[in-house]
Each structure stands twice: as C-alpha cells, then as structure tokens.
Protein backbone atom coordinates (compact mmCIF):
# COMPACT_ATOMS: atom_id res chain seq x y z
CA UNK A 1 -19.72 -5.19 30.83
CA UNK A 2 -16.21 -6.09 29.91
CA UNK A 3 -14.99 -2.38 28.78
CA UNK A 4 -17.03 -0.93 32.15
CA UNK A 5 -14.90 -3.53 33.83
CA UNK A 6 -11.22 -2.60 31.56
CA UNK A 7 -12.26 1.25 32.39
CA UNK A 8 -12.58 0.74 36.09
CA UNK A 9 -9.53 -1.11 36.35
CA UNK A 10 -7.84 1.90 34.39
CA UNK A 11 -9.18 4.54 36.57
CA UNK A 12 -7.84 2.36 39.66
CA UNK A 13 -4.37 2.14 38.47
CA UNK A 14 -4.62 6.13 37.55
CA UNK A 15 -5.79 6.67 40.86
CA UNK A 16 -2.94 4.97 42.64
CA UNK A 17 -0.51 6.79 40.61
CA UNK A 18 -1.88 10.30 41.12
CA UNK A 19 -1.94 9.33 45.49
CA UNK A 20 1.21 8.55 44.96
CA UNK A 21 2.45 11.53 43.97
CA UNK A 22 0.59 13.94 45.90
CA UNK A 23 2.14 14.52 48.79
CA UNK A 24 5.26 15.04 46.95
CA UNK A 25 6.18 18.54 46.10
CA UNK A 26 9.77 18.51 44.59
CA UNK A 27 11.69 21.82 43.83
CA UNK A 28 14.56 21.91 42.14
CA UNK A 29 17.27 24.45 43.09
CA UNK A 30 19.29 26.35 40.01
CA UNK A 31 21.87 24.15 40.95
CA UNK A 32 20.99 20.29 40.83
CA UNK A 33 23.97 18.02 42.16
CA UNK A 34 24.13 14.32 42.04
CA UNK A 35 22.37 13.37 45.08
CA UNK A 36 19.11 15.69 44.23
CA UNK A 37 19.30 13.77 40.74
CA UNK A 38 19.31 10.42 42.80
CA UNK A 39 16.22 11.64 44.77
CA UNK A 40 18.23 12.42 47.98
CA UNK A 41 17.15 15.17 49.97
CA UNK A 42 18.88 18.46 49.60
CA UNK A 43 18.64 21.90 50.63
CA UNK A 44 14.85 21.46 51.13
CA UNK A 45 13.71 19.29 48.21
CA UNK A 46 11.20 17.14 50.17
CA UNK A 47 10.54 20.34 52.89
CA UNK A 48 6.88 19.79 52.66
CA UNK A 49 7.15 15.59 52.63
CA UNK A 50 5.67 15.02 56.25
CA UNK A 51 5.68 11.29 55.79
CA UNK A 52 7.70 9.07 58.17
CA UNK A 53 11.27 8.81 57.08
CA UNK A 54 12.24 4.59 57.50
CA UNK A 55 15.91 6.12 57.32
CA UNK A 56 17.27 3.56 54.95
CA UNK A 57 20.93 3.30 53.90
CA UNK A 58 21.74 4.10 50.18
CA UNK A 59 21.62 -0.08 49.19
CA UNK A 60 18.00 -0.80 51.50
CA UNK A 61 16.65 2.26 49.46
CA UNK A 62 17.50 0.89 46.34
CA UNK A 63 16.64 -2.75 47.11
CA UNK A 64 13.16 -1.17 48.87
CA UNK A 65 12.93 0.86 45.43
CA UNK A 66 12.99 -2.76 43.33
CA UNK A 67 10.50 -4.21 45.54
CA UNK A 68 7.88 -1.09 44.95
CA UNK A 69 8.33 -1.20 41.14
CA UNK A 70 7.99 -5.19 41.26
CA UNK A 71 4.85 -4.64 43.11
CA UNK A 72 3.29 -2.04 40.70
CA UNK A 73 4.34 -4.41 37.92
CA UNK A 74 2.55 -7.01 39.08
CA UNK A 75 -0.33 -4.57 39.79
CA UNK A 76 -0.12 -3.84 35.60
CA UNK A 77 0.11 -7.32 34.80
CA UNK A 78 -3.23 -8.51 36.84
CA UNK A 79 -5.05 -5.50 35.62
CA UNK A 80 -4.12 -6.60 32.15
CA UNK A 81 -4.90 -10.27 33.05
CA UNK A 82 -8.28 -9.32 34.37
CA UNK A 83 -8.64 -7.16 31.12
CA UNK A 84 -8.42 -10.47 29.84
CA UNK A 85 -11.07 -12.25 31.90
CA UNK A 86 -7.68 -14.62 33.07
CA UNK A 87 -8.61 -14.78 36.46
CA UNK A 88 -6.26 -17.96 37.53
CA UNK A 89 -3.08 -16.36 35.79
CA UNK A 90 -4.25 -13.40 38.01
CA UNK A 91 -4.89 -14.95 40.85
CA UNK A 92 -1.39 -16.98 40.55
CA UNK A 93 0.68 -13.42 40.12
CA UNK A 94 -1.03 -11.73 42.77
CA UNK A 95 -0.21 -14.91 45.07
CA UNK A 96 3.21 -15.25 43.76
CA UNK A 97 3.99 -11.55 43.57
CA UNK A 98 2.52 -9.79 45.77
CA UNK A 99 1.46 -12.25 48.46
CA UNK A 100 2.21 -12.98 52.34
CA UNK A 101 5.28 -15.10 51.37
CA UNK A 102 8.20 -16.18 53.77
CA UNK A 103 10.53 -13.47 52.26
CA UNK A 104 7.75 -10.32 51.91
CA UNK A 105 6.99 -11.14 55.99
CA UNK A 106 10.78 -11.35 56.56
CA UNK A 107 11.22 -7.80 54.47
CA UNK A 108 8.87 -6.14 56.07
CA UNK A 109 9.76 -6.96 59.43
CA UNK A 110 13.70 -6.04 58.38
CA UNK A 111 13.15 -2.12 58.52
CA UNK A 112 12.88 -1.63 62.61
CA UNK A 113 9.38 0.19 62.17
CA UNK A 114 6.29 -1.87 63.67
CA UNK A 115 3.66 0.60 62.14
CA UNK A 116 5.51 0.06 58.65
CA UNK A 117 5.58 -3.88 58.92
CA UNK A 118 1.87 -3.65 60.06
CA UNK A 119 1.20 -1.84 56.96
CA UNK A 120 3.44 -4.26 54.85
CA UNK A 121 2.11 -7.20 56.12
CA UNK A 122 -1.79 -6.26 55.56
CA UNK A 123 -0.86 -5.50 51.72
CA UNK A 124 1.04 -8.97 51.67
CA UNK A 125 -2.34 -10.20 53.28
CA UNK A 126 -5.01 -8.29 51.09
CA UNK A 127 -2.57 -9.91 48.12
CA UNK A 128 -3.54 -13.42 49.45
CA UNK A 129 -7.04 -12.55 49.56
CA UNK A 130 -7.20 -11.29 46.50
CA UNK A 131 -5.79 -14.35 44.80
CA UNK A 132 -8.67 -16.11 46.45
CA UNK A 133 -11.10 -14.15 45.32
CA UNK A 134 -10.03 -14.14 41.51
CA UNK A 135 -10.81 -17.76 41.57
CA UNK A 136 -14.59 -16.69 41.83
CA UNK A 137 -13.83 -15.20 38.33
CA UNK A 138 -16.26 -12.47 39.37
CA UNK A 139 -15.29 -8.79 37.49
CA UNK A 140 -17.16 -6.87 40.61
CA UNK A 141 -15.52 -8.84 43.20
CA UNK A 142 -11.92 -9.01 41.45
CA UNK A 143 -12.51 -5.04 41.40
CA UNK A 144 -13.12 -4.90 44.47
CA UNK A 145 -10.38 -7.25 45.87
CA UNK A 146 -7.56 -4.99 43.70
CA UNK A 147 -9.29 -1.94 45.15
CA UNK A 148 -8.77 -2.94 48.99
CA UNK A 149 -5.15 -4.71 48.29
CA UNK A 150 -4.34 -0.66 46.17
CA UNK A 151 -5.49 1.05 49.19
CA UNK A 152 -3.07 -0.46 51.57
CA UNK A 153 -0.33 0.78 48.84
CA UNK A 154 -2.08 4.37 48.93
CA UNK A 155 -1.92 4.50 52.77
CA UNK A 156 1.55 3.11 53.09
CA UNK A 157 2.88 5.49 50.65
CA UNK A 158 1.07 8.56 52.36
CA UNK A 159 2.62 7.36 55.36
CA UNK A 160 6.18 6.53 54.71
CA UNK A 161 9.03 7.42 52.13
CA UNK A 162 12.49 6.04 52.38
C-alpha cells in the first residue's frame, strides 16, 4: 500500500512538471543574446505562448520566479514527507508554505490581475485544506488533497506566464 501510495505521489509530481511545460514551445534563434538566455522574449521565442502576460518588471519576475520554485519545493518536501507516512510535518509545510497566509493574500492581490489573484488565492486556499486533511493521516485522502491543491498550479500556469 505504501509503494502504490510513493508511486502515485511520483506520477503526480511528473505530471505537474510535464503541464508545465507544455504550452511552452521555445526556439532558439542562431543568435542567442542575453535577454533570450534570461527567458525574455525575443524575436518570437514564446510566439506560440497564448497565456496571459501579468507584464511584470524585471525585479517582480524574479521575486514571482522565487515564490514558484519555493512552492514546488515545498510540493517535493510533502511528497517526500508523505513518502514517509509524516503527515503532521506535512501538514505543517503545506500550512506554512504554501498556505492562505497574510503575505501570499497580499502577493497575490499585488499584480493588478483579479482572474490571477482568484487563481492565487484558491491554491493558497486548497494549501489550507490540505494541511487539514493530512491530519486524518489518510494516504487516499492526502492524495487526493495534493492532487486538487496541484491542479490549481496546472491551471494557473496554463493561464498565465510573467
């Protein structure tokens, strides 16, 4: 039951990572400046990208950039917790890390897009839930909790880019 549990957990995370990616199409001109390196768009890198641009400066980019690597960090660390049948250190880092706090409500609010900060905040809130729901320490429900707060970082990221 354990390694069915590890595996689903692994195919999750895999999951997220491939969605991530796939409306991404990069191509690289013969002549790659500094900005294309950076991830900037230039001379049609993201041409078929039909997300919503949030049209962030150079810092909120790299500051937003943090904040999506922090997230998928803590993702890692509560799959590995729940690997670990640890459900109240995994309920404490989704809560900590990835929940509704003061400062993830204020940051989502900050980028002048209601449909992002909708999105934000129901990942924030899914977080919360999720935390509650490791407390049950039950493997099918903790699945399913990680599942529902992951598909709120699928849609977001199908939606929006920086």
């Amino acid at each position: 039951m354990r390694s069915k549990s590890v595996f689903m957990m692994v195919l999750l995370f895999v999951g997220l990572t491939i969605s991530c990616n796939m409306n991404r199409k990069v191509v690289r001109s013969s002549t790659v400046n500094d900005e294309a390196v950076q991830g900037e768009p230039q001379g049609g890198m993201y041409s078929n990208d039909t997300r919503i641009s949030l049209q962030l400066n150079p810092m909120q980019k790299q500051h937003q950039l943090h904040n999506m690597r922090s997230h998928l960090e803590a993702v890692q660390r509560i799959i590995s917790l729940l690997s670990k049948e640890d459900y109240m250190t995994a309920s404490q880092t989704a809560y900590t890390q990835l929940g509704s706090t003061t400062e993830m409500r204020m940051m989502c609010a900050s980028f002048g897009d209601k449909g992002f900060e909708q999105m934000g905040l129901a990942f924030h809130e899914s977080a919360d839930a999720m935390s509650e729901v490791f407390k049950e320490r039950n493997s099918t429900k903790a699945l399913d909790a990680l599942s529902t707060t992951l598909r709120h970082c699928v849609q977001c990221h199908a939606t929006y880019r920086q």
